[in-house]
C-alpha atoms as a PDB file:
ATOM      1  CA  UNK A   1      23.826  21.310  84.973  1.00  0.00           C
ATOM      2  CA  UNK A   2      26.062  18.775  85.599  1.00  0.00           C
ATOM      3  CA  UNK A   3      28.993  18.236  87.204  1.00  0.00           C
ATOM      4  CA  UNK A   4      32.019  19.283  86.393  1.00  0.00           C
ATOM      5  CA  UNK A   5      35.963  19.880  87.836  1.00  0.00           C
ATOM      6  CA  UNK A   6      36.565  23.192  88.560  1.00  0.00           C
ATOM      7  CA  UNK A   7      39.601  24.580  89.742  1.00  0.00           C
ATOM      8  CA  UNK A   8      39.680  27.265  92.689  1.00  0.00           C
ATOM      9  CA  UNK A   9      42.607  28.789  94.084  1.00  0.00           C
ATOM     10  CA  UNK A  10      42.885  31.946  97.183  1.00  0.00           C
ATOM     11  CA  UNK A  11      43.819  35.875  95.887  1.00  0.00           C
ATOM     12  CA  UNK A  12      47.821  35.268  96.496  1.00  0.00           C
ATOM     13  CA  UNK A  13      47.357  32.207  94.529  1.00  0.00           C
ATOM     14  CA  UNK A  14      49.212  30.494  97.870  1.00  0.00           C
ATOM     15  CA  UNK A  15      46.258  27.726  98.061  1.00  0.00           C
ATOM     16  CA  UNK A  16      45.044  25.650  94.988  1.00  0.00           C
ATOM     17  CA  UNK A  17      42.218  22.995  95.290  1.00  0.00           C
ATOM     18  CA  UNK A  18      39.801  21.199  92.324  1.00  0.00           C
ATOM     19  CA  UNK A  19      36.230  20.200  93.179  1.00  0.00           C
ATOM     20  CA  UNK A  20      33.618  18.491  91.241  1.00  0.00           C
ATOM     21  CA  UNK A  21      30.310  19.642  91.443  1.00  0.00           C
ATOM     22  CA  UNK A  22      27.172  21.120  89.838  1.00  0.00           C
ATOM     23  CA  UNK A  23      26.532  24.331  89.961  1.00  0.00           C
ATOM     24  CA  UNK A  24      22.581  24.187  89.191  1.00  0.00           C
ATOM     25  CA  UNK A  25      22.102  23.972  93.637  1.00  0.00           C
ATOM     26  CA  UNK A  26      24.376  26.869  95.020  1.00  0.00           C
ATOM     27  CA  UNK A  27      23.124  28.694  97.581  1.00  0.00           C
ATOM     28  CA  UNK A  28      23.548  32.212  99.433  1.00  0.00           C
ATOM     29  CA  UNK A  29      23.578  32.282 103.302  1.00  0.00           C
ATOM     30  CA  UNK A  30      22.387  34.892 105.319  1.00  0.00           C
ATOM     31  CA  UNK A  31      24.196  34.169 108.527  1.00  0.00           C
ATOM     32  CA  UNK A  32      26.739  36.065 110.158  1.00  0.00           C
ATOM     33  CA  UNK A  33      29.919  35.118 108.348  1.00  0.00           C
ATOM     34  CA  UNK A  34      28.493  34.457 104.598  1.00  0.00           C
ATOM     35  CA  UNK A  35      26.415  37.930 104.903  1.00  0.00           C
ATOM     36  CA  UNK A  36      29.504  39.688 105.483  1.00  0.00           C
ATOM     37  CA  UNK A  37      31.803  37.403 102.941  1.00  0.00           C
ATOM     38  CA  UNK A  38      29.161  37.115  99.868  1.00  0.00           C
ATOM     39  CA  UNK A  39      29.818  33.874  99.482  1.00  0.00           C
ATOM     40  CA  UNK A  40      27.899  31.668  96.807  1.00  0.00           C
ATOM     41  CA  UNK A  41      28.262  28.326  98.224  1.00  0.00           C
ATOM     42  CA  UNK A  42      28.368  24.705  96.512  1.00  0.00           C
ATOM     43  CA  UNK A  43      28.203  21.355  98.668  1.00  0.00           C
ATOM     44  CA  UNK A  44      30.464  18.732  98.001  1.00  0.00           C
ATOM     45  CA  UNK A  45      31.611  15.153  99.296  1.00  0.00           C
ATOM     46  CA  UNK A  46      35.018  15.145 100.678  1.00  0.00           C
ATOM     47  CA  UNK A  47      36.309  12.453  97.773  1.00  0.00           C
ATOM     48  CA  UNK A  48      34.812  15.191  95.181  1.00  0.00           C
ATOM     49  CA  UNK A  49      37.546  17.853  96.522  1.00  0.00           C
ATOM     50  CA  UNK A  50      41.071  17.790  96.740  1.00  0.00           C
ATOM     51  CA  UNK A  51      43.866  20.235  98.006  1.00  0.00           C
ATOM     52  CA  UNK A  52      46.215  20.587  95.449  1.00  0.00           C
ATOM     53  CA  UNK A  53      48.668  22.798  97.154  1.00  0.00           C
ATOM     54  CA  UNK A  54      49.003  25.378 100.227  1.00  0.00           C
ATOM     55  CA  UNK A  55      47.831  23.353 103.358  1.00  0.00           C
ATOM     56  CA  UNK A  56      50.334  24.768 105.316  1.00  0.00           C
ATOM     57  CA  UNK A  57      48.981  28.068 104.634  1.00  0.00           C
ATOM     58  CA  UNK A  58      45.578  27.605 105.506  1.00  0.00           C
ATOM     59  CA  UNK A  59      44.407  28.809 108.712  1.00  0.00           C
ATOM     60  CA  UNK A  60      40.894  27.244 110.748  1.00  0.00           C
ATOM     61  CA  UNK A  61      38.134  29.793 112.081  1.00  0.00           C
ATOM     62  CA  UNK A  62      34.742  28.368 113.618  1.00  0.00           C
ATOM     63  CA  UNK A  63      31.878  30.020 115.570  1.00  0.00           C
ATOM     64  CA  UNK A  64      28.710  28.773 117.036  1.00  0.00           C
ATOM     65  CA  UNK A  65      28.133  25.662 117.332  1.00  0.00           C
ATOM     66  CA  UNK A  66      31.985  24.068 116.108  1.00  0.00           C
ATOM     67  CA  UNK A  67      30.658  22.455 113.474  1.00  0.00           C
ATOM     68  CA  UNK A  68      31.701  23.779 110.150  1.00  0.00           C
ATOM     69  CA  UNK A  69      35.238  24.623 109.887  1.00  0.00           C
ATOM     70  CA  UNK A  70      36.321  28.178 107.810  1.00  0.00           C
ATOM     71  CA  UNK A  71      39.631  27.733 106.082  1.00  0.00           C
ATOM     72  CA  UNK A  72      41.001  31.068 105.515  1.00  0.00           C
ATOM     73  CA  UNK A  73      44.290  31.711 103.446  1.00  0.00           C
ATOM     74  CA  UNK A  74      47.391  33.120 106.291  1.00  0.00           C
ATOM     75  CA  UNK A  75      48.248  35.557 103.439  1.00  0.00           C
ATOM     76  CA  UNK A  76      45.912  36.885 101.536  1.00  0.00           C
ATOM     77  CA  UNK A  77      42.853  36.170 104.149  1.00  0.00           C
ATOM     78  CA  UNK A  78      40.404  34.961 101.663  1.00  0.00           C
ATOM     79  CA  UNK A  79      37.794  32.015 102.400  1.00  0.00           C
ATOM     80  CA  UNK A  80      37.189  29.561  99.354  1.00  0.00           C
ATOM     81  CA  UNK A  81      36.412  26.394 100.975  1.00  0.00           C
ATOM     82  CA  UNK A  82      35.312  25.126 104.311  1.00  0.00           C
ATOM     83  CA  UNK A  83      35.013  21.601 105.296  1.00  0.00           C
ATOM     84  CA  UNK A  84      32.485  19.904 107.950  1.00  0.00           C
ATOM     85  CA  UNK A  85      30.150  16.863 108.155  1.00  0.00           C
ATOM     86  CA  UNK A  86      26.589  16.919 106.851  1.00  0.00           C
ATOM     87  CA  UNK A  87      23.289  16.242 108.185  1.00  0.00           C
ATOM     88  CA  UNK A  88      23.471  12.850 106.951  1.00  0.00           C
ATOM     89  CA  UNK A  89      27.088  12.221 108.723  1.00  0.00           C
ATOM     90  CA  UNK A  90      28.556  12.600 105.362  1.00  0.00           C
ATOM     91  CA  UNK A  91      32.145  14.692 105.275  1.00  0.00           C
ATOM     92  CA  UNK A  92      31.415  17.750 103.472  1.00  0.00           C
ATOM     93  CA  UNK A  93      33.881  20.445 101.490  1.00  0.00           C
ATOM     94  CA  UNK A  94      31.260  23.799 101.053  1.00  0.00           C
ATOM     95  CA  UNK A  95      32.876  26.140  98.053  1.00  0.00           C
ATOM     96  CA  UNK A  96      32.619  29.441  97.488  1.00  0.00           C
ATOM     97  CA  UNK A  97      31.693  29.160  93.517  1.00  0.00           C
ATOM     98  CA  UNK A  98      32.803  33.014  93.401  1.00  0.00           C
ATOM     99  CA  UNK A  99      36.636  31.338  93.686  1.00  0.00           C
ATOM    100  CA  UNK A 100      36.483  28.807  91.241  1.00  0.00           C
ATOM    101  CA  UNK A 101      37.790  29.940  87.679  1.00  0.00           C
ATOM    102  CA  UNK A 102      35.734  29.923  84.455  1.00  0.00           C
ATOM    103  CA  UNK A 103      32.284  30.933  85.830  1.00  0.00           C
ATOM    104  CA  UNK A 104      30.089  33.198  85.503  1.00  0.00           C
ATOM    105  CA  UNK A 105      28.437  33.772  88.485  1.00  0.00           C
ATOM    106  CA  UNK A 106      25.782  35.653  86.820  1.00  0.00           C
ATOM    107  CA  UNK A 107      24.509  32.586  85.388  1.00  0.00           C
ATOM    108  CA  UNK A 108      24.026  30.898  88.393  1.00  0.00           C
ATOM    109  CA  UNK A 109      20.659  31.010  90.318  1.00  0.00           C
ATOM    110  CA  UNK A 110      21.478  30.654  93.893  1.00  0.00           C
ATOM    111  CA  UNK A 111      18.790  29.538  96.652  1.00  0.00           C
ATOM    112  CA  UNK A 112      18.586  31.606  99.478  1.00  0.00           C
ATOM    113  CA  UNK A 113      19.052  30.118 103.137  1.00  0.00           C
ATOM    114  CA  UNK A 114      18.169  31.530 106.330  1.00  0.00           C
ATOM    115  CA  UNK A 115      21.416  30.811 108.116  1.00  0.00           C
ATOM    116  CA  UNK A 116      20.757  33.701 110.641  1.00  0.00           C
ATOM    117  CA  UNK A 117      17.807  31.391 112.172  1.00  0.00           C
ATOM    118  CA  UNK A 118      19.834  28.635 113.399  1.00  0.00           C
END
């Protein structure tokens, strides 16, 4: 697959964002917070991602170890993006595919990672 600009907004409609990515990597988590969420995840550079509107309704939420930061709609309470720094020291956006609009998430084949180990 390749990339693409999809746009992704929360429920309420509140918080709109477009990302560019492929969808052929996504991935399902199996730590605490994505096992409970069911979040398919894509990766994305920070210059691939941009907040169109809603920032003042976004709320933070982070566990663990600090690093990854959960950006959760004050309204509606749904989690679409999160933002942190890779690995590599790159800044990261992570999407949940399920909120972006025009795909089918049965298509997709998501890799599984074992979150809950870390």
């Amino acid at each position: 697959m390749s990339e693409q600009t999809y746009h992704g907004s929360y429920h309420c409609g509140a918080v709109a964002y477009e990302a560019t990515l492929a969808l052929d990597q996504v991935v399902t988590c199996n730590c605490s917070i994505c096992r409970r969420q069911g979040t398919i995840l894509g990766f994305v550079p920070a210059e691939n991602f941009t907040l169109l509107k809603g920032a003042e309704n976004l709320t933070d939420y982070q566990f663990g170890s600090h690093n990854i930061h959960h950006e959760f709609c004050k309204t509606c309470g749904v989690k679409s993006f999160g933002r942190g720094v890779g690995p590599d020291g790159v800044e990261m956006r992570t999407i949940n595919v399920r909120c972006l609009d025009g795909v089918d998430i049965d298509s997709l084949t998501p890799q599984k990672f074992d979150g809950a180990r870390l």
